[in-house]
Protein backbone atom coordinates (compact mmCIF):
# COMPACT_ATOMS: atom_id res chain seq x y z
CA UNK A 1 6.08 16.52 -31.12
CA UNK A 2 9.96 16.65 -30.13
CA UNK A 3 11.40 13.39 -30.94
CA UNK A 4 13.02 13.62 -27.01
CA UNK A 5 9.55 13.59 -25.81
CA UNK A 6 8.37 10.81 -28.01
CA UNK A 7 11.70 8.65 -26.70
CA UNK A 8 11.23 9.33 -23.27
CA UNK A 9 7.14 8.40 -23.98
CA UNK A 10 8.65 5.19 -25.09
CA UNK A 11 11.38 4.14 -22.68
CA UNK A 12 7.84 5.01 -19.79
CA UNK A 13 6.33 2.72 -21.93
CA UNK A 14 8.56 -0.25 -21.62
CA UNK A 15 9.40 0.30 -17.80
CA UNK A 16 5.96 0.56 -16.89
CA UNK A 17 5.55 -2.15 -18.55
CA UNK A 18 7.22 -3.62 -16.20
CA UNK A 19 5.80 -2.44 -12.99
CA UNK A 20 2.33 -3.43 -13.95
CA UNK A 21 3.70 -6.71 -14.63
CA UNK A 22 3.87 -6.98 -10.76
CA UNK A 23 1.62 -4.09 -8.75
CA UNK A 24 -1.40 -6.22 -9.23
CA UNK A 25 0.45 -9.41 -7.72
CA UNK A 26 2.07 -7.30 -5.13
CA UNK A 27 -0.68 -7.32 -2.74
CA UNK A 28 -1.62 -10.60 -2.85
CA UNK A 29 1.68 -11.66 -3.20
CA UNK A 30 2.73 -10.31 0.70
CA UNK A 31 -0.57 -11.30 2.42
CA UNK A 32 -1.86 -14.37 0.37
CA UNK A 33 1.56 -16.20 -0.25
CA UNK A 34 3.87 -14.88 2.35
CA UNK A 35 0.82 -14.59 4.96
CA UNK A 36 1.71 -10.79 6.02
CA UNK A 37 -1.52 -9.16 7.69
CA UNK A 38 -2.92 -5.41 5.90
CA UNK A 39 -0.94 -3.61 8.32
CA UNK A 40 2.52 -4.52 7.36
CA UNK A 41 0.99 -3.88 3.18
CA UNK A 42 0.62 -0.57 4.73
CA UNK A 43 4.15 -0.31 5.47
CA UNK A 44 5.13 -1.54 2.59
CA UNK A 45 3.10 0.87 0.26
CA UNK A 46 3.96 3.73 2.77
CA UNK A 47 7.98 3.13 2.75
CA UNK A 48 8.09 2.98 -1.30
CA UNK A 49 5.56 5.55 -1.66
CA UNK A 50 7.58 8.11 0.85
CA UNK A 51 11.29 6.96 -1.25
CA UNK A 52 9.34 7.05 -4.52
CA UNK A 53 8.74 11.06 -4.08
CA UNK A 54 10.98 12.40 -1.09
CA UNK A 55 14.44 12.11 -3.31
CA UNK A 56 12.67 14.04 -6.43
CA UNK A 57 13.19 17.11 -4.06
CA UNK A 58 16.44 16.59 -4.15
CA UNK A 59 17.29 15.53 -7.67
CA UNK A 60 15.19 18.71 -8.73
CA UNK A 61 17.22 21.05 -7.36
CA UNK A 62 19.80 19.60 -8.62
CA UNK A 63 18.28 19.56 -12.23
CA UNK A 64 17.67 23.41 -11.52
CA UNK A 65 20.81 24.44 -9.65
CA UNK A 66 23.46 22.70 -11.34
CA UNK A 67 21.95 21.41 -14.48
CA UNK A 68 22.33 17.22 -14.49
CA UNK A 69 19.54 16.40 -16.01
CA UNK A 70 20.00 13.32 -18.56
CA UNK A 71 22.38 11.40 -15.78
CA UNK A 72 20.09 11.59 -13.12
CA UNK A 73 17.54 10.27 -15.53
CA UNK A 74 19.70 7.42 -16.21
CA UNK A 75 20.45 6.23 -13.25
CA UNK A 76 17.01 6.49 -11.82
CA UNK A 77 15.90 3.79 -15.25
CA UNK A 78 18.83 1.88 -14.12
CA UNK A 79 18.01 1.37 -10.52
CA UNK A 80 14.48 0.16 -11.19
CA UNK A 81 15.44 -1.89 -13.81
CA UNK A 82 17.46 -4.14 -11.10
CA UNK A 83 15.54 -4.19 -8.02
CA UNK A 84 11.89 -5.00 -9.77
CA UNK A 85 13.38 -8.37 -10.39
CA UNK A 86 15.18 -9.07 -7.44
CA UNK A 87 11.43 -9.25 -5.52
CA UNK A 88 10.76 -12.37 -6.51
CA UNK A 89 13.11 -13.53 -3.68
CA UNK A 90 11.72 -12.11 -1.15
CA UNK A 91 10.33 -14.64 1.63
CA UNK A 92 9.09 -11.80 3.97
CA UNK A 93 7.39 -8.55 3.98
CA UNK A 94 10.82 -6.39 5.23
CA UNK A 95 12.50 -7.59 2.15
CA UNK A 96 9.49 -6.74 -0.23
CA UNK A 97 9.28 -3.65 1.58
CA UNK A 98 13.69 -2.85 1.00
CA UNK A 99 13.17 -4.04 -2.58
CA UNK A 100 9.80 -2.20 -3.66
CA UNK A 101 11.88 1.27 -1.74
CA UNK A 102 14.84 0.68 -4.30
CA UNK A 103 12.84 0.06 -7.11
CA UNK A 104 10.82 3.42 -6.27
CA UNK A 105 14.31 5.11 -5.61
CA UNK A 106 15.10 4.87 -9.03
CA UNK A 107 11.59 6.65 -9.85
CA UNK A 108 12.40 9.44 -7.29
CA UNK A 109 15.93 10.01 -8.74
CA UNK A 110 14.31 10.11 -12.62
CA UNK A 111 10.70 12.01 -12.22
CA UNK A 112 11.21 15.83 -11.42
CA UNK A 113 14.48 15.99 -13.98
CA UNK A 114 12.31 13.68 -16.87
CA UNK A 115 9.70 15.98 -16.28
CA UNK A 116 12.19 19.06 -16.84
CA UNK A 117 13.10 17.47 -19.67
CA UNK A 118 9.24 17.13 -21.25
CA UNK A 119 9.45 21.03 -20.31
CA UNK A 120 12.36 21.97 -22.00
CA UNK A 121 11.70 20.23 -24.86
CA UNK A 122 7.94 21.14 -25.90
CA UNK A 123 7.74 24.05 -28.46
CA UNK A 124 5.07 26.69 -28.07
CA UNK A 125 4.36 26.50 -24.83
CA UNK A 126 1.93 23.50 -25.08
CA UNK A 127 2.19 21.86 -21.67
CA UNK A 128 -1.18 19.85 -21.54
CA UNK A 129 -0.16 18.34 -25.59
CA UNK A 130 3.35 17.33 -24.30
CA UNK A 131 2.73 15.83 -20.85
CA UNK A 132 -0.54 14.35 -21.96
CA UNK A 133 1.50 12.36 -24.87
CA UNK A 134 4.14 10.95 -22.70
CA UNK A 135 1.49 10.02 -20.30
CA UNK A 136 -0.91 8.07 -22.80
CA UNK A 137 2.51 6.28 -23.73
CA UNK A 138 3.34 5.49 -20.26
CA UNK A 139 0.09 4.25 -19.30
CA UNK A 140 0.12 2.49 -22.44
CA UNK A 141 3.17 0.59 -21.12
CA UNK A 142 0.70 -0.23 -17.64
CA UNK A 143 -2.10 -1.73 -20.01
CA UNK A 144 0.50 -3.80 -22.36
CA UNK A 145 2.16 -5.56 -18.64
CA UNK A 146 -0.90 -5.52 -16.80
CA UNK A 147 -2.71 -8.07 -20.66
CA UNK A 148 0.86 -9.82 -20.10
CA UNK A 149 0.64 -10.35 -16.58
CA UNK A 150 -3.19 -11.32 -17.08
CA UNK A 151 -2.42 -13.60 -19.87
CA UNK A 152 0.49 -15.43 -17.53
CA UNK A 153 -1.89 -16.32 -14.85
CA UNK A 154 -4.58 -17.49 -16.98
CA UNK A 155 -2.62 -19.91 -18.51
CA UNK A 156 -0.12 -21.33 -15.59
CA UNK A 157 -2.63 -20.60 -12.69
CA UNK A 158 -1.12 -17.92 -9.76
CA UNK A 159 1.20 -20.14 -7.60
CA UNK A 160 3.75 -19.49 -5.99
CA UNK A 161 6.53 -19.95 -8.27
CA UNK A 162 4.83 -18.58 -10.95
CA UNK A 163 4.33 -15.46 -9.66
CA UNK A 164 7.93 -15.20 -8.33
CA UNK A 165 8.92 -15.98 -11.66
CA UNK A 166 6.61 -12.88 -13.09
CA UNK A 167 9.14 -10.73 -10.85
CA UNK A 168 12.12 -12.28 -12.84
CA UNK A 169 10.70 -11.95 -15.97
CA UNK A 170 10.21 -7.67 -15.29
CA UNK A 171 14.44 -7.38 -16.05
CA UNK A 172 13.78 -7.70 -20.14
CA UNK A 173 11.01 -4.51 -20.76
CA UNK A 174 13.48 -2.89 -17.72
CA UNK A 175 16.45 -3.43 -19.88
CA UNK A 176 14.98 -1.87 -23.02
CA UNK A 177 13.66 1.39 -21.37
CA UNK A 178 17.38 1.87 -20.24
CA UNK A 179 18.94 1.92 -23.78
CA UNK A 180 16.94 3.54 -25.25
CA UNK A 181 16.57 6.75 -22.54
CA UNK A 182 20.57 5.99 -22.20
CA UNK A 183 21.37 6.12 -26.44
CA UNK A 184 18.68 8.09 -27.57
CA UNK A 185 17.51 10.58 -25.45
CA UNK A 186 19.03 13.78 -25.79
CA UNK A 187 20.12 15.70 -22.73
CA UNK A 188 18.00 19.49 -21.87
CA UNK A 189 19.38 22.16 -24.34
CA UNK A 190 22.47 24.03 -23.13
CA UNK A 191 21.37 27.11 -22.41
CA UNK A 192 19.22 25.59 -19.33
CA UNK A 193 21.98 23.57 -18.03
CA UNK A 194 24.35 26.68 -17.28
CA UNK A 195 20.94 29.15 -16.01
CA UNK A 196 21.96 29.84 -12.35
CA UNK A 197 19.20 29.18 -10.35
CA UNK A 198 18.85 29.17 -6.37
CA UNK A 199 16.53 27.09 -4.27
CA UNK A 200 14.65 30.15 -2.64
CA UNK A 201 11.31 30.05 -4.20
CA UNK A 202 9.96 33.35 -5.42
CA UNK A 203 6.44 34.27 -5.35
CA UNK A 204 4.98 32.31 -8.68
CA UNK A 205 6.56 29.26 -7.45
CA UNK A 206 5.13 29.98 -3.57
CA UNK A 207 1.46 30.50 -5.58
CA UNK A 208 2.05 27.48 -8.01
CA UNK A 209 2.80 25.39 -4.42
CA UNK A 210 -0.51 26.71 -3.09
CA UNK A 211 -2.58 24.60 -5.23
CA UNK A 212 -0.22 21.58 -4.64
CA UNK A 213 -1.18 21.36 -1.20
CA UNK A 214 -4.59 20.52 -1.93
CA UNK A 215 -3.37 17.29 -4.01
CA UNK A 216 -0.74 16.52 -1.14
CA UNK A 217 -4.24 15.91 1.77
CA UNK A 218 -6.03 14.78 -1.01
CA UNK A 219 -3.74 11.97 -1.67
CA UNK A 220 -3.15 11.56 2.13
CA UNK A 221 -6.78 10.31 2.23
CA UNK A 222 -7.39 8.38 -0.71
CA UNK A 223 -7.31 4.68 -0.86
CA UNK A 224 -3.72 3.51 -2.80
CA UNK A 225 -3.97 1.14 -5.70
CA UNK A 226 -2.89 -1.82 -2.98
CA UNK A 227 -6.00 -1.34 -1.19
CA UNK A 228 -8.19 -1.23 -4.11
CA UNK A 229 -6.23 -4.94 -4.69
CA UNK A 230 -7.16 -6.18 -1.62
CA UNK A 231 -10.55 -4.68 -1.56
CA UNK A 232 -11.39 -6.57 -4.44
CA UNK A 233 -10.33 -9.80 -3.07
CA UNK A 234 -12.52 -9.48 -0.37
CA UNK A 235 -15.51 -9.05 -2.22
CA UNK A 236 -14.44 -11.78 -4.11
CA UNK A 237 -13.25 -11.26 -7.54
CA UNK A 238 -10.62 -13.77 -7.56
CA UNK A 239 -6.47 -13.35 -7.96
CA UNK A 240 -6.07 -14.39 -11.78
CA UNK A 241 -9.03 -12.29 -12.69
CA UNK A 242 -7.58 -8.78 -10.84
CA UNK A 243 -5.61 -7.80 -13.51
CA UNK A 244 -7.81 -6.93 -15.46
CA UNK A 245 -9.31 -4.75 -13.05
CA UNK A 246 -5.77 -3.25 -13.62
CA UNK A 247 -6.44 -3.54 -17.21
CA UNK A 248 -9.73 -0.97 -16.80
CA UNK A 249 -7.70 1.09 -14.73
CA UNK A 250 -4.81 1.64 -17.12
CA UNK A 251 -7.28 1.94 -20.51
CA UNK A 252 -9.01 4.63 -19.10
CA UNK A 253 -5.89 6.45 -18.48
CA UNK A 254 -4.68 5.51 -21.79
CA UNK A 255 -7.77 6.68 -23.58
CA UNK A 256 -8.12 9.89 -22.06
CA UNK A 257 -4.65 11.34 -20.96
CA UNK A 258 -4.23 13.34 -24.45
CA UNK A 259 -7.73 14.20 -24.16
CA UNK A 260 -7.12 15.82 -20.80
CA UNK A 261 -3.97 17.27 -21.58
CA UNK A 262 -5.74 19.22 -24.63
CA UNK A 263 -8.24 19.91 -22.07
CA UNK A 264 -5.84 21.57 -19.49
CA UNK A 265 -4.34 23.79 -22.39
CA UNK A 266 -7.93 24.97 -23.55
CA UNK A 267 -9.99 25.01 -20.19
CA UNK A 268 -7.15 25.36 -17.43
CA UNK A 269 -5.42 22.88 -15.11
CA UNK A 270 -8.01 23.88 -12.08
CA UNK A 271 -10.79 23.01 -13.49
CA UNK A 272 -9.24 19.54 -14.55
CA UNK A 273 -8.33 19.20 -10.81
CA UNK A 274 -11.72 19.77 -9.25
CA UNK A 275 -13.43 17.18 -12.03
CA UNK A 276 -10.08 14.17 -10.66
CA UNK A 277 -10.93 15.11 -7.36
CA UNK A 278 -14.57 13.92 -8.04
CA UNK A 279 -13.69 11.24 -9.62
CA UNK A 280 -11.78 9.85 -6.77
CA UNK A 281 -14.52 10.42 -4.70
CA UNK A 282 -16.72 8.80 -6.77
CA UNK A 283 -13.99 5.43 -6.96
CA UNK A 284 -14.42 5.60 -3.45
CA UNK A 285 -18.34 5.51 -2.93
CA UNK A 286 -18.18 2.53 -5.32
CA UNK A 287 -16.14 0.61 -3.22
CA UNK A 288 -18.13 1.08 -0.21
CA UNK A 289 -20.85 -0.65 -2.01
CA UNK A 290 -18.88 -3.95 -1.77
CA UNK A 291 -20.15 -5.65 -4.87
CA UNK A 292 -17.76 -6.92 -7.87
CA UNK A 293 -19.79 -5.32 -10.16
CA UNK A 294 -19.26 -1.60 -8.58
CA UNK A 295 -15.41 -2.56 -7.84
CA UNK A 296 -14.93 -2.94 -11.48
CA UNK A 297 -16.76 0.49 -11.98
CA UNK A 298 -14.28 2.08 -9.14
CA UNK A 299 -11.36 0.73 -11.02
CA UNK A 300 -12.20 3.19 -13.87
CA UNK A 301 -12.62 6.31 -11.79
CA UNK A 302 -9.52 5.87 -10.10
CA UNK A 303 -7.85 5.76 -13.40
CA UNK A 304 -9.60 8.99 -14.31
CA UNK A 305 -8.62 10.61 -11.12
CA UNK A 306 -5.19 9.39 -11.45
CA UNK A 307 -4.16 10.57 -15.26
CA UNK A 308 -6.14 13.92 -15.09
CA UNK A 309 -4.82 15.31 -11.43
CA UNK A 310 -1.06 14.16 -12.57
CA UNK A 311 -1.11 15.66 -16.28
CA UNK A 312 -3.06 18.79 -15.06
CA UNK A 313 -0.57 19.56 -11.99
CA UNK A 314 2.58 18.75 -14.23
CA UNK A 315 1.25 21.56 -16.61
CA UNK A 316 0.35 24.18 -13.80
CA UNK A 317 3.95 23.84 -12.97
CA UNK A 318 5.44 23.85 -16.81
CA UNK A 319 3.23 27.18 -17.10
CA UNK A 320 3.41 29.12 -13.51
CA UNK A 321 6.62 27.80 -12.06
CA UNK A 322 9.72 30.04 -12.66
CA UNK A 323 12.63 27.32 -11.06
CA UNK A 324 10.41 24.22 -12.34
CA UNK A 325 12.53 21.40 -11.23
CA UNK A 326 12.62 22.22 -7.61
CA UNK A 327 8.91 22.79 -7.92
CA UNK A 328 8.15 19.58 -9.58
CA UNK A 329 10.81 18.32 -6.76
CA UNK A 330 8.42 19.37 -4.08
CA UNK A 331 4.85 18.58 -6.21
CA UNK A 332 6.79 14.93 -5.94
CA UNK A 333 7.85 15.38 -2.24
CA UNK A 334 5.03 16.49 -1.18
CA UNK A 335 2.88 13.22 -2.43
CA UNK A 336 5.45 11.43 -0.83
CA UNK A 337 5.21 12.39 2.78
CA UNK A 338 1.21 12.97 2.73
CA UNK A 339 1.35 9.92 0.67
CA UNK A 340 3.46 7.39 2.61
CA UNK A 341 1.57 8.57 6.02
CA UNK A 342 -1.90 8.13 4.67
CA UNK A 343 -1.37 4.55 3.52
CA UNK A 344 0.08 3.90 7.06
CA UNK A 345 -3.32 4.62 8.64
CA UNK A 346 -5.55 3.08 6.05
CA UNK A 347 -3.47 -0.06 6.70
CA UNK A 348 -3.88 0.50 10.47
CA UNK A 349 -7.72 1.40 10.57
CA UNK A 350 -8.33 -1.28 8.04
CA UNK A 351 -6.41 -3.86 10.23
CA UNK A 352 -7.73 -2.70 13.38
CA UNK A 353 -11.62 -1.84 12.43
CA UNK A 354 -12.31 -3.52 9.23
CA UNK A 355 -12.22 -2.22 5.57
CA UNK A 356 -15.87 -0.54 5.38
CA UNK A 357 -14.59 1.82 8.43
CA UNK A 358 -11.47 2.76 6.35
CA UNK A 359 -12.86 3.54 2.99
CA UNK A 360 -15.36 5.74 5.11
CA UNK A 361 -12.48 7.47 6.87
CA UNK A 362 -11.02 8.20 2.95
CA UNK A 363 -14.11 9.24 1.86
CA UNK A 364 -15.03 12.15 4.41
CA UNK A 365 -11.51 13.27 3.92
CA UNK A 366 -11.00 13.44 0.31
CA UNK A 367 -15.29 14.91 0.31
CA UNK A 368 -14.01 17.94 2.87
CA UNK A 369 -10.33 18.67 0.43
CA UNK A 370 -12.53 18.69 -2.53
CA UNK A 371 -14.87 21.19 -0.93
CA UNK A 372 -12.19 23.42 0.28
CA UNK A 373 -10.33 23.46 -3.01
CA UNK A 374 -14.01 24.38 -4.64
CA UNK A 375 -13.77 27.50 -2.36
CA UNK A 376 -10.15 28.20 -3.56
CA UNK A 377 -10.18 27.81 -7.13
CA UNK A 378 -13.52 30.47 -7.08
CA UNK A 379 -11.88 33.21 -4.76
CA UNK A 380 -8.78 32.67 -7.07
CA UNK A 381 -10.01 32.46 -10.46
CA UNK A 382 -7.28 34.94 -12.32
CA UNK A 383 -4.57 32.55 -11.41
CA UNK A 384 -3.18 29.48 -13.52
């Protein structure tokens, strides 16, 4: 493994770290202690989720075109190093909303070009090995915060300033992922910093984008992390003992992301996809049950969904995509817009009809992609 790969693994680790420290608490954080109703969490998970992935179209191409890779990645550490803390602040959900948008601007600006990076730097072609490393790291980052953050309101209870203070406390594992991606991270070899490359896709990257759209509805219908939060506070699991649900999230990912990424190498990235897209269905049937018990289960599915669609479409696009940075720029993009707009209306239909109506409207939707990408993946089975 390039010792690049295993520094950027490291500096995910740390500012992950971070970020689970406080995605648990978010939730509860805007409707329990600032009193903000499930549609305005909607707009909060739709505005950062639409900033998190609409600039990494943008900072691709300019990976690609002009070859500023390592700076962009930088910066992007930088910015979410600051705003994470600056949360804890807050006293309403427009403020959450600007902060949680910066802190995901700093994602957007880092993603496609750290991804380039992972490309350019992994010998022999292995795509699944390399991306399914960094991601076992950086989910390893989400289980260390997510024990920390667990641990925190064990001991001191979840009040108010205790949880504001969790925000503060995000700026130390921030600070160390920056050093070390900003002192020992080499930048992407020379000869694919001076490759002229235009935007205009040609035809592999058109059939790599193909498959992307089925991830882009998919994610439009499935239920975000937030909701899964919230869900489980309604059936009554209570707010110190949800991050552990985080915990089973983030150990499944952890304990199976180099698995999958061997398995993408050996068995193909489309076959990984259909077997993520049933396990977010299945996350989703569990949590129309509306017991703890199955919550806990749907918890673990998500995490399977979640590590095996992202490593297996990173490595459809290392392998099939010729300009890979404004591919990975739209992959990101893409997730951003079908993303942000899908949140909007499962905070809408939740808020206006009830949650058992929206996790019904997610699961017909993400049942019908999976079927239709079924069909695909068998009329197209010499590609990828």
């Amino acid at each position: 493994m390039n010792r690049n790969i295993v520094v950027l693994g490291l500096v995910s680790f740390f500012t992950d770290f971070a970020t689970a420290m406080i995605n648990p608490i978010l939730p509860i954080f805007v409707v329990v202690i600032l009193n903000q109703s499930m549609d305005k969490l909607g707009i909060i998970v739709a505005v950062a989720t639409f900033v998190s992935y609409a600039v990494r179209l943008l900072s691709g191409y300019i990976a690609d075109r002009f070859g500023i890779v390592k700076p962009l990645v930088v910066a992007g550490y930088v910015i979410s190093a600051i705003s994470k803390p600056l949360i804890g602040f807050s006293d309403n959900y427009k403020s959450v909303a600007f902060l949680k948008a910066f802190e995901r601007l700093g994602k957007a600006i880092r993603s496609a070009p750290k991804d380039y990076m992972i490309s350019s730097f992994t010998k022999k072609k292995k795509y699944g090995k390399s991306f399914g490393f960094h991601k076992t790291l950086d989910i390893g980052g989400e289980l260390g915060g997510t024990l920390t953050l667990f641990f925190i309101l064990l001991y001191f209870s979840p009040t108010e300033q205790v949880i504001r203070n969790i925000f503060f406390l995000t700026i130390i594992p921030g600070i160390i992922g920056v050093i070390l991606v900003a002192f020992f991270v080499e930048d992407v070899p020379k000869v694919n910093k001076i490759k002229k490359v235009s935007f205009k896709l040609i035809e592999k990257d058109k059939e790599t984008v193909k498959l992307l759209i089925f991830y882009f509805l998919f994610v439009f219908f499935i239920f975000n992390d937030a909701f899964f939060t919230v869900q489980a506070k309604e059936v009554g699991i209570s707010i110190s003992i949800i991050p552990l649900l985080f915990v089973v999230l983030t150990a499944v990912q952890t304990a199976t992301s180099y698995i999958f990424g061997l398995a993408i190498d050996k068995y193909g990235a489309k076959k990984i996809l259909l077997f993520a897209y049933i396990s977010g269905i299945i996350s989703e049937l569990l949590l129309l049950q509306e017991q703890p018990i199955y919550t806990w289960f749907a918890f673990a599915f998500l995490g399977l969904f979640t590590v095996s669609s992202l490593n297996a479409n990173r490595a459809f696009i290392a392998k099939n995509a010729k300009n890979q940075g404004s591919v990975y720029g739209i992959f990101y993009s893409g997730v951003a817009v079908f993303g942000a707009i899908g949140a909007y209306i499962v905070g809408l239909i939740w808020n206006k009809f009830g949650m058992e109506l929206s996790i019904i409207f997610s699961l017909i939707g993400t049942s019908f992609i999976t079927l239709l990408f079924s069909i695909y993946i068998l009329r197209n089975k010499n590609y990828g």
